[in-house]
PDB file of N, CA and C in Angstrom:
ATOM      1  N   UNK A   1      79.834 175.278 -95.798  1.00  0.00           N
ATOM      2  CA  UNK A   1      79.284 175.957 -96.967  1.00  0.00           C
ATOM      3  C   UNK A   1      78.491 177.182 -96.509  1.00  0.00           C
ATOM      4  N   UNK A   2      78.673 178.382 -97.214  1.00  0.00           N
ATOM      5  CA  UNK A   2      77.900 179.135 -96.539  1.00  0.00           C
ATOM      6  C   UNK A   2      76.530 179.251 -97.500  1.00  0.00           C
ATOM      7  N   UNK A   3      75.820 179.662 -97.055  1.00  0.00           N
ATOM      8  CA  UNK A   3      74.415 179.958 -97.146  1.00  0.00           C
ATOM      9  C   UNK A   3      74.345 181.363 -97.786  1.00  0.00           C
ATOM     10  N   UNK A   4      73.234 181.612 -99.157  1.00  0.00           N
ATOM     11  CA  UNK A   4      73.502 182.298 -99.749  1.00  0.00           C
ATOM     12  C   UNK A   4      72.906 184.240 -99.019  1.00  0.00           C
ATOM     13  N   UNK A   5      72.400 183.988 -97.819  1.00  0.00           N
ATOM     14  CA  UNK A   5      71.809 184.384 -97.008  1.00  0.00           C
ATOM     15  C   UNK A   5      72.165 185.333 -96.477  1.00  0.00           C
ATOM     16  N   UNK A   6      73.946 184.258 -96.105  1.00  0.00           N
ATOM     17  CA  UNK A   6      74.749 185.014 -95.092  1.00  0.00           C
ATOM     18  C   UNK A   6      75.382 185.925 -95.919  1.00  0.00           C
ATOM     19  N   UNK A   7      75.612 185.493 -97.188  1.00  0.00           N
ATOM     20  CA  UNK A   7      76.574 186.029 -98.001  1.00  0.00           C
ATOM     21  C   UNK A   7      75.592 187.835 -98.628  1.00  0.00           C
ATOM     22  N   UNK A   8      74.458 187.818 -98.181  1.00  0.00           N
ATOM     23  CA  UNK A   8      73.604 189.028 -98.036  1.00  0.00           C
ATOM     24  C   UNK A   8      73.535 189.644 -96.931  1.00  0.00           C
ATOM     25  N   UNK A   9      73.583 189.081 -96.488  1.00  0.00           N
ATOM     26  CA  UNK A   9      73.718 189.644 -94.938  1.00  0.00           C
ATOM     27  C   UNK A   9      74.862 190.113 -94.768  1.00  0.00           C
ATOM     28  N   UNK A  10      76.076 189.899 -94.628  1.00  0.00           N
ATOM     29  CA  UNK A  10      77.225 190.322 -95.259  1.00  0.00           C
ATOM     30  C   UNK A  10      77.764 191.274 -95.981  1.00  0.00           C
ATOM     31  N   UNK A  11      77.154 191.248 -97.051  1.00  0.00           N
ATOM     32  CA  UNK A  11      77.015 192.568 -98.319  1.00  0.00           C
ATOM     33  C   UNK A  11      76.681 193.534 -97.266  1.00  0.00           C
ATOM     34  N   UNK A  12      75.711 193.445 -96.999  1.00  0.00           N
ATOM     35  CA  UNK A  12      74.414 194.440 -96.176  1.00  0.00           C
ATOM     36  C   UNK A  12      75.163 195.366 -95.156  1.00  0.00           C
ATOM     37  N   UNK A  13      76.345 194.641 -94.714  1.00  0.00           N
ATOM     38  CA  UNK A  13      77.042 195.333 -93.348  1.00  0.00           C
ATOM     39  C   UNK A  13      78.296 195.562 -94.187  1.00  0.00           C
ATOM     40  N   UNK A  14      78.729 195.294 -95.016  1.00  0.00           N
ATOM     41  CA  UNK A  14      79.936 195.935 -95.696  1.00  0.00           C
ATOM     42  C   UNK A  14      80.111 197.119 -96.353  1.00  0.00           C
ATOM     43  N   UNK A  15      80.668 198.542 -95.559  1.00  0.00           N
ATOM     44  CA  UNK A  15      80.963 199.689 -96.026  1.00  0.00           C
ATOM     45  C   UNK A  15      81.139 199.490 -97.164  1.00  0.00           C
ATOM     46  N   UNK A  16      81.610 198.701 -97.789  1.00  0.00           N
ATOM     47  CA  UNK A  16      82.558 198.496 -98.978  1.00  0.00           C
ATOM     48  C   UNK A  16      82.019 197.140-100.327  1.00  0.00           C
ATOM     49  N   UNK A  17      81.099 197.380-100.279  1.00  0.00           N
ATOM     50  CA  UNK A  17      80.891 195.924-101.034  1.00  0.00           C
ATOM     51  C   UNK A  17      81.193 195.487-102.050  1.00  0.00           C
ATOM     52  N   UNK A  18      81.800 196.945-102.520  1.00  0.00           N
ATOM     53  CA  UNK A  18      82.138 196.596-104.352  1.00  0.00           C
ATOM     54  C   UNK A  18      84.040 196.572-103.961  1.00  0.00           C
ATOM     55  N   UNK A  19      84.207 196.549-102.658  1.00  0.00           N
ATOM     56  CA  UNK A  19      85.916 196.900-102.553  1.00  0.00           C
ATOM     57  C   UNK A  19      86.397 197.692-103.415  1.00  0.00           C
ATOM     58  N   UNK A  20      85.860 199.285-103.266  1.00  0.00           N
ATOM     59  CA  UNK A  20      86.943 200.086-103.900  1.00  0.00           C
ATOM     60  C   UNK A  20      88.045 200.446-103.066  1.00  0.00           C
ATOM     61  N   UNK A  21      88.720 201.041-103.439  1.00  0.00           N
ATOM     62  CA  UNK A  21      90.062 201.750-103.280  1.00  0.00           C
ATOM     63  C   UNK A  21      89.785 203.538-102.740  1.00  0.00           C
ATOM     64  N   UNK A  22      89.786 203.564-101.663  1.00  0.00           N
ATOM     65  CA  UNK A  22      89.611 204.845-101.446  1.00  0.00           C
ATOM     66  C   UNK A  22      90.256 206.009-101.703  1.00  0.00           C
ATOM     67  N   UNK A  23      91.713 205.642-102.556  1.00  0.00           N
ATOM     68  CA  UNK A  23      92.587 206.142-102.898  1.00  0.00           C
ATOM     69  C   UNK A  23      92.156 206.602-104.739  1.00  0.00           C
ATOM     70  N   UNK A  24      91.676 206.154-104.800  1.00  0.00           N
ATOM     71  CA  UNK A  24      91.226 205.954-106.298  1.00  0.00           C
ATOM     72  C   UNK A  24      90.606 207.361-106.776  1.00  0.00           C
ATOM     73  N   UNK A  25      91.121 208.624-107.433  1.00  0.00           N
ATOM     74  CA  UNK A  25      90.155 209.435-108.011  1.00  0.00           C
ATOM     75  C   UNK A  25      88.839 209.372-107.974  1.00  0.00           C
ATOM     76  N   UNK A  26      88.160 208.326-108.625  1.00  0.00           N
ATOM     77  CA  UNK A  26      86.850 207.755-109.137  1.00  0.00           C
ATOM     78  C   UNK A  26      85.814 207.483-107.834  1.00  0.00           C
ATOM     79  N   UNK A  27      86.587 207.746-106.843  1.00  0.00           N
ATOM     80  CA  UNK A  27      85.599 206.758-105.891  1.00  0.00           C
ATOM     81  C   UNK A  27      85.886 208.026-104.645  1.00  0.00           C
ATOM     82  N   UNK A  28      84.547 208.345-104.230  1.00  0.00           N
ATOM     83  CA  UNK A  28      83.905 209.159-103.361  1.00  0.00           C
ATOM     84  C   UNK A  28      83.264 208.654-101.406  1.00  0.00           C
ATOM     85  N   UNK A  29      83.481 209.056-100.870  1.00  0.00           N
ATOM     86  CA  UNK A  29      82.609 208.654 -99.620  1.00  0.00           C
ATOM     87  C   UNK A  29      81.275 209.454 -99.370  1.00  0.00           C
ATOM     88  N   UNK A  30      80.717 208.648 -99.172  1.00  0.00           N
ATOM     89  CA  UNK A  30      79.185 208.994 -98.883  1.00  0.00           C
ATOM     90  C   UNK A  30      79.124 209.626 -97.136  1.00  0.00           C
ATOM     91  N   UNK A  31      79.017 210.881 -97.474  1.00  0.00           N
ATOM     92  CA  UNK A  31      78.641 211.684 -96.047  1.00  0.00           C
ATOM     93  C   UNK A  31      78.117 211.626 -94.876  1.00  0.00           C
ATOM     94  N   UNK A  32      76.931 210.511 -95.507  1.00  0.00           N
ATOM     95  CA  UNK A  32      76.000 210.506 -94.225  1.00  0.00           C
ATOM     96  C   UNK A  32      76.226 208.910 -94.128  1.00  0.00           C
ATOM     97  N   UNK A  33      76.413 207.497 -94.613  1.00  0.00           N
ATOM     98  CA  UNK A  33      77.093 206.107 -94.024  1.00  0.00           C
ATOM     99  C   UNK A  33      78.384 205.974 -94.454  1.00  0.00           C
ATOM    100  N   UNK A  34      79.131 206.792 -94.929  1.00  0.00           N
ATOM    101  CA  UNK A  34      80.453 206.126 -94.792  1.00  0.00           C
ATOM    102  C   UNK A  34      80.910 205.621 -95.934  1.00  0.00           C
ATOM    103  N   UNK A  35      79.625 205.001 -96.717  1.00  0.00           N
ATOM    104  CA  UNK A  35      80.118 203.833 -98.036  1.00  0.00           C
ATOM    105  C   UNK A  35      80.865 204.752 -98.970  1.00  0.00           C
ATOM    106  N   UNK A  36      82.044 204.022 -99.093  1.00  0.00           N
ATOM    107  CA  UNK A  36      82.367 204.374-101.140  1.00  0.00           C
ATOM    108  C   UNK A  36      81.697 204.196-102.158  1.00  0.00           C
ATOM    109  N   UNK A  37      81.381 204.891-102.816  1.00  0.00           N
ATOM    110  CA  UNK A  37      80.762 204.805-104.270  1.00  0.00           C
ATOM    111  C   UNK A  37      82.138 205.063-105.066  1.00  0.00           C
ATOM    112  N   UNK A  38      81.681 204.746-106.092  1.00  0.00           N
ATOM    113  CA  UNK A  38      82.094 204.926-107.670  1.00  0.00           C
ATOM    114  C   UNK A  38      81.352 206.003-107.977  1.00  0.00           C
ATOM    115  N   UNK A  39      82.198 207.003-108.455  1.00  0.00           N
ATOM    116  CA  UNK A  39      82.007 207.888-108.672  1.00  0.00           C
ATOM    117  C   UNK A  39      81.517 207.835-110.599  1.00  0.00           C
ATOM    118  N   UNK A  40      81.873 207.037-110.880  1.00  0.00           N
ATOM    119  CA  UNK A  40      81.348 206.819-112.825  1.00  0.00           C
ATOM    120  C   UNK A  40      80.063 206.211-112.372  1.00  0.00           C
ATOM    121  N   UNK A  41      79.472 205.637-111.881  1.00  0.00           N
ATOM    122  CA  UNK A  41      78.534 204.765-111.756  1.00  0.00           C
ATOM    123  C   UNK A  41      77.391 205.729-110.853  1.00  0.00           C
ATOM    124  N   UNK A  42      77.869 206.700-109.928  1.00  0.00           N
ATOM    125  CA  UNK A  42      76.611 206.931-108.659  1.00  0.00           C
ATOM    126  C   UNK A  42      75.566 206.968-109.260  1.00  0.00           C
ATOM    127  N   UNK A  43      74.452 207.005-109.094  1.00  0.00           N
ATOM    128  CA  UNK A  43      73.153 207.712-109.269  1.00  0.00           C
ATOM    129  C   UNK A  43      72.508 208.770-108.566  1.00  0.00           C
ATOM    130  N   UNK A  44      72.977 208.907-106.860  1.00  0.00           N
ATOM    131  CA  UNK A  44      72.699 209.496-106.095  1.00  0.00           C
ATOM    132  C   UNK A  44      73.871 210.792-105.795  1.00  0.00           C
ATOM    133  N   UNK A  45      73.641 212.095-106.676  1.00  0.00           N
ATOM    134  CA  UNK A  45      74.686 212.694-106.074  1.00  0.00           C
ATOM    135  C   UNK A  45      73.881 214.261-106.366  1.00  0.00           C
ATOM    136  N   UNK A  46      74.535 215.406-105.480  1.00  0.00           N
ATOM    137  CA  UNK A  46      74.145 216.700-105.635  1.00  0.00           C
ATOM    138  C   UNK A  46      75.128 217.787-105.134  1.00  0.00           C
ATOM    139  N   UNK A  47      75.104 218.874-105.504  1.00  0.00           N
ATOM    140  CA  UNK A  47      76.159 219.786-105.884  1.00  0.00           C
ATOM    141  C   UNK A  47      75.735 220.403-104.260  1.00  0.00           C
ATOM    142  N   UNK A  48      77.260 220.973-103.706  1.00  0.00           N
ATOM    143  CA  UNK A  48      76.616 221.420-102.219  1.00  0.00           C
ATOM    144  C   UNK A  48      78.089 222.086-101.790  1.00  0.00           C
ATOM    145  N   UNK A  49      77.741 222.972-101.229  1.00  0.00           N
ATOM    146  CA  UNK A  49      79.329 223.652-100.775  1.00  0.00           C
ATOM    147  C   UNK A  49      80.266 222.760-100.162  1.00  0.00           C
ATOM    148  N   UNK A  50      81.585 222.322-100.553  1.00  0.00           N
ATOM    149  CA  UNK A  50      82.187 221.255-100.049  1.00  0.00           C
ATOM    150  C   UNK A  50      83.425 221.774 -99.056  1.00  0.00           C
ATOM    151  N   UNK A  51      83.759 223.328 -99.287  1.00  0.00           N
ATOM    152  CA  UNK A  51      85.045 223.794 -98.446  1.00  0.00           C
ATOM    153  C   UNK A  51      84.714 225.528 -99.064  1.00  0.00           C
ATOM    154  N   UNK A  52      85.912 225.940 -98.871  1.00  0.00           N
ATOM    155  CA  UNK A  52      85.406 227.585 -98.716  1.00  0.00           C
ATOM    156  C   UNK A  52      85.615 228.223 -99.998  1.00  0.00           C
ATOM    157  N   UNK A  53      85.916 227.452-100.553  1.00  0.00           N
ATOM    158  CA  UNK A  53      86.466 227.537-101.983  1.00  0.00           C
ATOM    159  C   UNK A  53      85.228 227.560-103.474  1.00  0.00           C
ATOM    160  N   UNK A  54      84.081 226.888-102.685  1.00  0.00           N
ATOM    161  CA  UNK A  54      82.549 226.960-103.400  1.00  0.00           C
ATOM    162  C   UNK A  54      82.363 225.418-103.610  1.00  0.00           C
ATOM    163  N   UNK A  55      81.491 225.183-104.738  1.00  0.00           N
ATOM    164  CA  UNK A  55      80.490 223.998-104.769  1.00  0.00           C
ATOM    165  C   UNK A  55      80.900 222.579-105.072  1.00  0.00           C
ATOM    166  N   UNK A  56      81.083 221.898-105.241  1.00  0.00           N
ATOM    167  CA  UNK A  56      81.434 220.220-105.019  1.00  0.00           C
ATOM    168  C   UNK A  56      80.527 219.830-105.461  1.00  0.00           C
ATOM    169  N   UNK A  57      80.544 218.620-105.475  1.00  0.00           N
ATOM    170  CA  UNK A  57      79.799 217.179-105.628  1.00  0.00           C
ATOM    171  C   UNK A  57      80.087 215.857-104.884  1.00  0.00           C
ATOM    172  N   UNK A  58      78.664 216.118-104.011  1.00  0.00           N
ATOM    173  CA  UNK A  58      78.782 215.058-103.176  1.00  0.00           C
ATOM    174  C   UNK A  58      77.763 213.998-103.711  1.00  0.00           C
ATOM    175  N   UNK A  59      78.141 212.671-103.070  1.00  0.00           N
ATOM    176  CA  UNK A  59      78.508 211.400-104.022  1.00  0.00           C
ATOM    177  C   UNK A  59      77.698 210.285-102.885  1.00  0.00           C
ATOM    178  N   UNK A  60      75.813 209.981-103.253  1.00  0.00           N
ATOM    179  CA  UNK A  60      76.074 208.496-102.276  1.00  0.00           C
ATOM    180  C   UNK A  60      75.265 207.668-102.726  1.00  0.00           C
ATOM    181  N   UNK A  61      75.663 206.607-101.805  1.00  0.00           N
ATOM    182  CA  UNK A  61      75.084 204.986-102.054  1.00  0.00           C
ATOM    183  C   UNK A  61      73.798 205.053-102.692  1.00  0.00           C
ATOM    184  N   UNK A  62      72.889 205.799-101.596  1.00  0.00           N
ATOM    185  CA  UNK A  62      71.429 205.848-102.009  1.00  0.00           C
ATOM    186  C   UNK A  62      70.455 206.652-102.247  1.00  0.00           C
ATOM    187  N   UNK A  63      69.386 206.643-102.542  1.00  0.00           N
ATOM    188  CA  UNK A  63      68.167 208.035-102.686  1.00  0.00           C
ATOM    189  C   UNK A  63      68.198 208.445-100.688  1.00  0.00           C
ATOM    190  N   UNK A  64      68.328 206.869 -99.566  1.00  0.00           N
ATOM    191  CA  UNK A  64      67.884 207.133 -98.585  1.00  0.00           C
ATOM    192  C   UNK A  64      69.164 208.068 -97.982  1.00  0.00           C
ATOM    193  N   UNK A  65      70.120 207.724 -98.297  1.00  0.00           N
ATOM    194  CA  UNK A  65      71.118 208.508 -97.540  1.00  0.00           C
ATOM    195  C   UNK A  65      71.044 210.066 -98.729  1.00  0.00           C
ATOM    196  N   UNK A  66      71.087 210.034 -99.410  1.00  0.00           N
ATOM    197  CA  UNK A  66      70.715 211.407-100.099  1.00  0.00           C
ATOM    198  C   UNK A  66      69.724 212.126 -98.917  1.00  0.00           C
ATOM    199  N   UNK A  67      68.158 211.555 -98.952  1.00  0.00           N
ATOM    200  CA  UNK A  67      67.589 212.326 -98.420  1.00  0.00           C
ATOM    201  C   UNK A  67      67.526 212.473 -97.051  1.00  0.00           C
ATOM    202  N   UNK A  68      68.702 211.868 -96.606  1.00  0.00           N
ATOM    203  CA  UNK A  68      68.914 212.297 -95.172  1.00  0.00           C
ATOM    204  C   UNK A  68      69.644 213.475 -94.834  1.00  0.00           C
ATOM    205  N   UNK A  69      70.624 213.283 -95.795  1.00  0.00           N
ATOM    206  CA  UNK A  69      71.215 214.321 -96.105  1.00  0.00           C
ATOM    207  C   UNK A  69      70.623 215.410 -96.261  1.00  0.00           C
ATOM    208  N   UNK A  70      70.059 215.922 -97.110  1.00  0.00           N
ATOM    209  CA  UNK A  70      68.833 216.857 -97.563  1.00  0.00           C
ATOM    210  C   UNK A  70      68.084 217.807 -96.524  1.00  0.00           C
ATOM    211  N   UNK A  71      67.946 216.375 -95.910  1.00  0.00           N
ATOM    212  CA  UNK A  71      67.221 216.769 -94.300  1.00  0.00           C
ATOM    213  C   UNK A  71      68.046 217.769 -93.351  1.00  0.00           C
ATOM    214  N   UNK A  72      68.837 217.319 -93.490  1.00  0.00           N
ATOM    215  CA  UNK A  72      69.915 218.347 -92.403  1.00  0.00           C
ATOM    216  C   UNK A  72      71.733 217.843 -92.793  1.00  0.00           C
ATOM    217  N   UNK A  73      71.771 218.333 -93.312  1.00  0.00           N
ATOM    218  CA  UNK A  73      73.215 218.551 -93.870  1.00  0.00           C
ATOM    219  C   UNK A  73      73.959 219.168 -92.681  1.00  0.00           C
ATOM    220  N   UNK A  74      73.677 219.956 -91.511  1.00  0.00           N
ATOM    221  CA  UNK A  74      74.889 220.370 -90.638  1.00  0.00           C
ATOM    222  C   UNK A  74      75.028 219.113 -89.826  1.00  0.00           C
ATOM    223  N   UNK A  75      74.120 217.860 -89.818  1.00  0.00           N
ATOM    224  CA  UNK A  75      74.503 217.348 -89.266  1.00  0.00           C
ATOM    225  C   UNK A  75      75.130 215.761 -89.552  1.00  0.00           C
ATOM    226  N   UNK A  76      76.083 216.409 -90.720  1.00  0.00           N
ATOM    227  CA  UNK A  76      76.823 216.385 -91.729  1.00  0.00           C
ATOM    228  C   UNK A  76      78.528 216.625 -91.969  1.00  0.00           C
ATOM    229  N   UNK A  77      78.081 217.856 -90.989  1.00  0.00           N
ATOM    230  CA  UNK A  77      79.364 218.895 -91.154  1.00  0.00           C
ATOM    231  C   UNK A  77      79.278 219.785 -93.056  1.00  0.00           C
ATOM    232  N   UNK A  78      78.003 219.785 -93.034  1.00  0.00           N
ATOM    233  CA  UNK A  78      78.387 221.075 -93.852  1.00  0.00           C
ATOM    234  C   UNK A  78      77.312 222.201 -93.731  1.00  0.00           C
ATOM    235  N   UNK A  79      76.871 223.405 -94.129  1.00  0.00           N
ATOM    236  CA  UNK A  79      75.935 224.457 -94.216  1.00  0.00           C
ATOM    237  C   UNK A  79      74.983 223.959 -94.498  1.00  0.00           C
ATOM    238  N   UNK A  80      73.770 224.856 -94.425  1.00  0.00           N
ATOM    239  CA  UNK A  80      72.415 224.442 -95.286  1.00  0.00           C
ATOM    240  C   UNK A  80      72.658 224.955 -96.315  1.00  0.00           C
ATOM    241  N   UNK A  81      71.854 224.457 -96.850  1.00  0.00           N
ATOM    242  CA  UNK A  81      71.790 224.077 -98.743  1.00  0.00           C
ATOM    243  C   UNK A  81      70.688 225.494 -98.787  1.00  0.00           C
TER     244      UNK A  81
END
């Protein structure tokens, strides 16, 4: 039986916890860990040059990876903001 513990612990290390589909329109990768979001759902997202073409919307998990982001975006792979 597992322990409801592990099954957090678990979550916790899963890129993926909601198992999206990375193929999916709707669903975005987060820049700075990797995770997919849902893109109907994010809370955490901000407009930022995405290619040479002009501004995007980038898409993540959290306020913390947001403001890491924030922090230094080239090290990122994109420009400063």
């Amino acid at each position: 039986m597992t322990d409801s513990n592990d099954a957090e612990v678990q979550n916790a290390l899963d890129p993926n916890p909601e198992h999206l589909d990375e193929n999916d329109p709707n669903v975005a990768r987060d820049p700075v860990c990797g995770m997919l979001v849902d893109k109907r759902t994010a809370q955490n997202t901000m407009s930022a040059p995405v290619n040479d073409k002009g501004v995007g919307t980038l898409y993540f998990c959290s306020p913390d990876c947001k403001a890491l982001f924030e922090a230094n975006p080239a090290q990122y792979g994109y420009p400063s903001l």
